[in-house]
Protein backbone atom coordinates (compact mmCIF):
# COMPACT_ATOMS: atom_id res chain seq x y z
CA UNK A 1 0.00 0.00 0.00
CA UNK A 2 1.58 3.30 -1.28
CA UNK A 3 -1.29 5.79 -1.04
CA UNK A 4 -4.72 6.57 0.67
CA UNK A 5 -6.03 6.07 -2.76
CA UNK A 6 -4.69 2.59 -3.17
CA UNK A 7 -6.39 2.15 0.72
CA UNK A 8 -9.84 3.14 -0.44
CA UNK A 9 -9.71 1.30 -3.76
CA UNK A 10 -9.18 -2.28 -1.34
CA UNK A 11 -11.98 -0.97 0.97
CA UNK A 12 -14.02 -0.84 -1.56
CA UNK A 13 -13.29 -4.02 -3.85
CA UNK A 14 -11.91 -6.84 -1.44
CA UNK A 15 -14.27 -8.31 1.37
CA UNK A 16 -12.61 -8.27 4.73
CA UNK A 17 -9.99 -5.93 4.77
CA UNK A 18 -8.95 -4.58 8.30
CA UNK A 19 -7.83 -1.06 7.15
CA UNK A 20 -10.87 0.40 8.26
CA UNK A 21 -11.41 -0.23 12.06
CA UNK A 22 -14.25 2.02 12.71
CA UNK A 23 -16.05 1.24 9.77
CA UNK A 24 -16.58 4.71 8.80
CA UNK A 25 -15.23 4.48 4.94
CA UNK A 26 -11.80 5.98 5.83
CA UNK A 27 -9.17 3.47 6.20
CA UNK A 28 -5.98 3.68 7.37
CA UNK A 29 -6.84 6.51 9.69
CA UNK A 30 -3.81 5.89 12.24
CA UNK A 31 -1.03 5.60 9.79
CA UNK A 32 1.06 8.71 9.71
CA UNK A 33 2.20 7.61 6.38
CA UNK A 34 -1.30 8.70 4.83
């Protein structure tokens, strides 16, 4: 994962993906690197 982009693209297209803890569409919320 390079980019927030690349984050929301896997939210949204592969089932059961752990990026997004609260479930609130933004994933990756915690990493610094975003």
């Amino acid at each position: 994962m390079t980019s927030r982009a690349e984050a929301e693209f896997f939210i949204r297209n592969c089932p059961n993906t752990r990026m997004d803890g609260d479930r609130d569409g933004i994933p990756c919320e915690n990493d610094s690197r975003f």
